[in-house]
C-alpha atoms as a PDB file:
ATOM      1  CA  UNK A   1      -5.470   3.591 -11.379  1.00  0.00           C
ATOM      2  CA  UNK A   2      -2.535   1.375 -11.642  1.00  0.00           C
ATOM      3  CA  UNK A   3      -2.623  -2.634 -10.972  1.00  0.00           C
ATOM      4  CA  UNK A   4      -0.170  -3.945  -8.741  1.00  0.00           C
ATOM      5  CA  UNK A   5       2.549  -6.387 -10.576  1.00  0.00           C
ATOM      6  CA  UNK A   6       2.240  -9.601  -8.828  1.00  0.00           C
ATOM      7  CA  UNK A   7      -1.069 -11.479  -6.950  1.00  0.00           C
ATOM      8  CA  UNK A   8      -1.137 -10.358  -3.320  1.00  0.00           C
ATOM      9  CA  UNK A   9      -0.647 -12.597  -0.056  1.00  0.00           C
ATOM     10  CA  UNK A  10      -3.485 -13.014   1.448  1.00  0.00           C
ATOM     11  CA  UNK A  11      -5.242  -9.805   2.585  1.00  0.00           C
ATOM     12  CA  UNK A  12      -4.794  -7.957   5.661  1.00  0.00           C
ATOM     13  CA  UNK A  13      -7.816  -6.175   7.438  1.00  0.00           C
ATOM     14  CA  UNK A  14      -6.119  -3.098   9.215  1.00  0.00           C
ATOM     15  CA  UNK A  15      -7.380   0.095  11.337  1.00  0.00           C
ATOM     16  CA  UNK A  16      -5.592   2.869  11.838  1.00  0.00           C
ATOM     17  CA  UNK A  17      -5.498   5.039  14.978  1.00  0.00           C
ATOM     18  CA  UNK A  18      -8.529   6.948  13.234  1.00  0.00           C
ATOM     19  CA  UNK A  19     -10.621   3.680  13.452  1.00  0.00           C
ATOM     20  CA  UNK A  20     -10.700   3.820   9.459  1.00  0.00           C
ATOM     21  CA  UNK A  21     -10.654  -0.019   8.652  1.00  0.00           C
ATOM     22  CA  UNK A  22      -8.788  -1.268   5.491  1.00  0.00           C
ATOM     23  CA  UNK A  23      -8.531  -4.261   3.338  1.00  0.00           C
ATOM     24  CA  UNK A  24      -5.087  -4.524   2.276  1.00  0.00           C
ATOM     25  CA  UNK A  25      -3.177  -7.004   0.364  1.00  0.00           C
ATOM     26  CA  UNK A  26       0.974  -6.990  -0.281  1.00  0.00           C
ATOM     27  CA  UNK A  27       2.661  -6.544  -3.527  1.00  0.00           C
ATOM     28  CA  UNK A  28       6.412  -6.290  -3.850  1.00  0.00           C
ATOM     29  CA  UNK A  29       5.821  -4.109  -6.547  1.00  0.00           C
ATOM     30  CA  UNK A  30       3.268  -1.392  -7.643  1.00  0.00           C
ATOM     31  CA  UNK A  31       3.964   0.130 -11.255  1.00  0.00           C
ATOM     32  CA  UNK A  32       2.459   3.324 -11.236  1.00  0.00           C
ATOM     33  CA  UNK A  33       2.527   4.232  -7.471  1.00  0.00           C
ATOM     34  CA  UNK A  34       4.281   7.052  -5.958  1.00  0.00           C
ATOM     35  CA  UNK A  35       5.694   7.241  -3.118  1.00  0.00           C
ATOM     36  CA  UNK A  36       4.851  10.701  -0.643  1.00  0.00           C
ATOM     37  CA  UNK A  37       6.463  12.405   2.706  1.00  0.00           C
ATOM     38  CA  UNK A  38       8.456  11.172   4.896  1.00  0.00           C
ATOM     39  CA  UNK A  39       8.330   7.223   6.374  1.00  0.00           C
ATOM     40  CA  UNK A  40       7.070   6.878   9.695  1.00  0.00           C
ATOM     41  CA  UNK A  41       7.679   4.477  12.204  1.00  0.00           C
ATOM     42  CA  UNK A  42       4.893   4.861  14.528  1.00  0.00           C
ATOM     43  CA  UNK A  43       1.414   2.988  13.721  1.00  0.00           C
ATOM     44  CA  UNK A  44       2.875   0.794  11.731  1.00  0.00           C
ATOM     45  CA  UNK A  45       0.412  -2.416  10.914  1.00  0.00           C
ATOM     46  CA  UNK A  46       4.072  -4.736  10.106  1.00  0.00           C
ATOM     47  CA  UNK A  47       6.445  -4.786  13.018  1.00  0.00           C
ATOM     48  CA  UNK A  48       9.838  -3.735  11.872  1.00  0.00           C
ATOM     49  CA  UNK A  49       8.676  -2.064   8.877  1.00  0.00           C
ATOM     50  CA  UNK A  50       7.990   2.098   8.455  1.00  0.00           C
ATOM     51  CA  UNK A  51       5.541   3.458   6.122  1.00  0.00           C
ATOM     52  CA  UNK A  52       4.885   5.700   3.597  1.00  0.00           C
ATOM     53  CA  UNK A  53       1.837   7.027   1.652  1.00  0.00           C
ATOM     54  CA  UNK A  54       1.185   5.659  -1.747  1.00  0.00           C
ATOM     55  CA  UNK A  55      -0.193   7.204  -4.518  1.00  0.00           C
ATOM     56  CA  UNK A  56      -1.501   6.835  -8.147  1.00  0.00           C
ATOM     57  CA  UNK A  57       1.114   8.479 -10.295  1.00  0.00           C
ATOM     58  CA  UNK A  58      -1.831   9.886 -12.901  1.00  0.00           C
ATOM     59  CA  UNK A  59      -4.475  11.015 -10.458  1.00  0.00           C
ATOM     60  CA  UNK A  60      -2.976  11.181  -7.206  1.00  0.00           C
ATOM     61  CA  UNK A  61      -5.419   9.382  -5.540  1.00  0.00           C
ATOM     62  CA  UNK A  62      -4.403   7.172  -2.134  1.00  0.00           C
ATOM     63  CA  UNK A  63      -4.106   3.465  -2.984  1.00  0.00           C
ATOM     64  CA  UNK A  64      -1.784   2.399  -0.197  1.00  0.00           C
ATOM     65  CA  UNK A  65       1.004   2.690   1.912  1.00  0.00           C
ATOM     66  CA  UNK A  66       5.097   1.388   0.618  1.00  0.00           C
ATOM     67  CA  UNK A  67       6.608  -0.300   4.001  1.00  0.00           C
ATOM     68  CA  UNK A  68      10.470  -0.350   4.316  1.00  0.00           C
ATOM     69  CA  UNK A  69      11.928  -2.765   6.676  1.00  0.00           C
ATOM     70  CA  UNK A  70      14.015  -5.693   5.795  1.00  0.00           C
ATOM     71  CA  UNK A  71      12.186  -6.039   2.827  1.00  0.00           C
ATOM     72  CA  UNK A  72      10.012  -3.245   0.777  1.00  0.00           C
ATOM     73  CA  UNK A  73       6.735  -4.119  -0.193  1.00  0.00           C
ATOM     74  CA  UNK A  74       3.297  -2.224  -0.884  1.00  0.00           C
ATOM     75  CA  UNK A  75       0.241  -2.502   1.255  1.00  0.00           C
ATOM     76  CA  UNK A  76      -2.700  -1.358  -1.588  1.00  0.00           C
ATOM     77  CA  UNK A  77      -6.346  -0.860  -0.385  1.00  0.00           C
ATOM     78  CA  UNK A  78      -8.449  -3.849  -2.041  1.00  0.00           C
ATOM     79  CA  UNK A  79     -11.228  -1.021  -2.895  1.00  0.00           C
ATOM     80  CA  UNK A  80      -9.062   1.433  -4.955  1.00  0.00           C
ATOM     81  CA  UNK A  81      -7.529  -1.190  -7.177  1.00  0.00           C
ATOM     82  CA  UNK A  82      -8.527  -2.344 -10.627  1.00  0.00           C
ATOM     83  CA  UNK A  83      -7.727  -5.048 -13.107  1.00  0.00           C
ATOM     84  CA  UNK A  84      -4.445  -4.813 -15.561  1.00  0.00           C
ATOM     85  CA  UNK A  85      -5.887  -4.669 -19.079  1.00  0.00           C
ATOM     86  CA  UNK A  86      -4.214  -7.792 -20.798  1.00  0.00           C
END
């Protein structure tokens, strides 16, 4: 999985209209992730901002959403991140 490019804000705890509850934090960049479908609007956890799934670029795997509003930035699940190898 890839590691995001900067340390995050603080993390955000967010449900979506599933009641699936995630541990976010906000990059302005993600190296690696891939950005899939359209950007939606609706259920968005930032005000202004529409989302769009985020993906591992090797494996494919979910690791976030990418939210465009008047800045981009990437919302990455705590969980399904790991460490950059230095």
């Amino acid at each position: 999985m890839p590691s995001a490019s900067i340390s995050p804000v603080p993390f955000h705890t967010c449900t979506n209209p599933h009641g699936i509850i995630y541990r976010i934090g906000c990059f302005s960049a993600a190296p690696g992730c891939s950005e899939v479908g359209p950007a939606f609007s609706e259920f968005s956890w930032f005000s202004g901002y529409r989302w769009q799934v985020a993906i591992c670029g090797n494996c494919q795997e979910h690791l976030g959403w990418h939210f465009h509003g008047e800045q981009s930035f990437y919302g990455l699940i705590h969980d399904r991140l790991s460490a950059a190898d230095n």
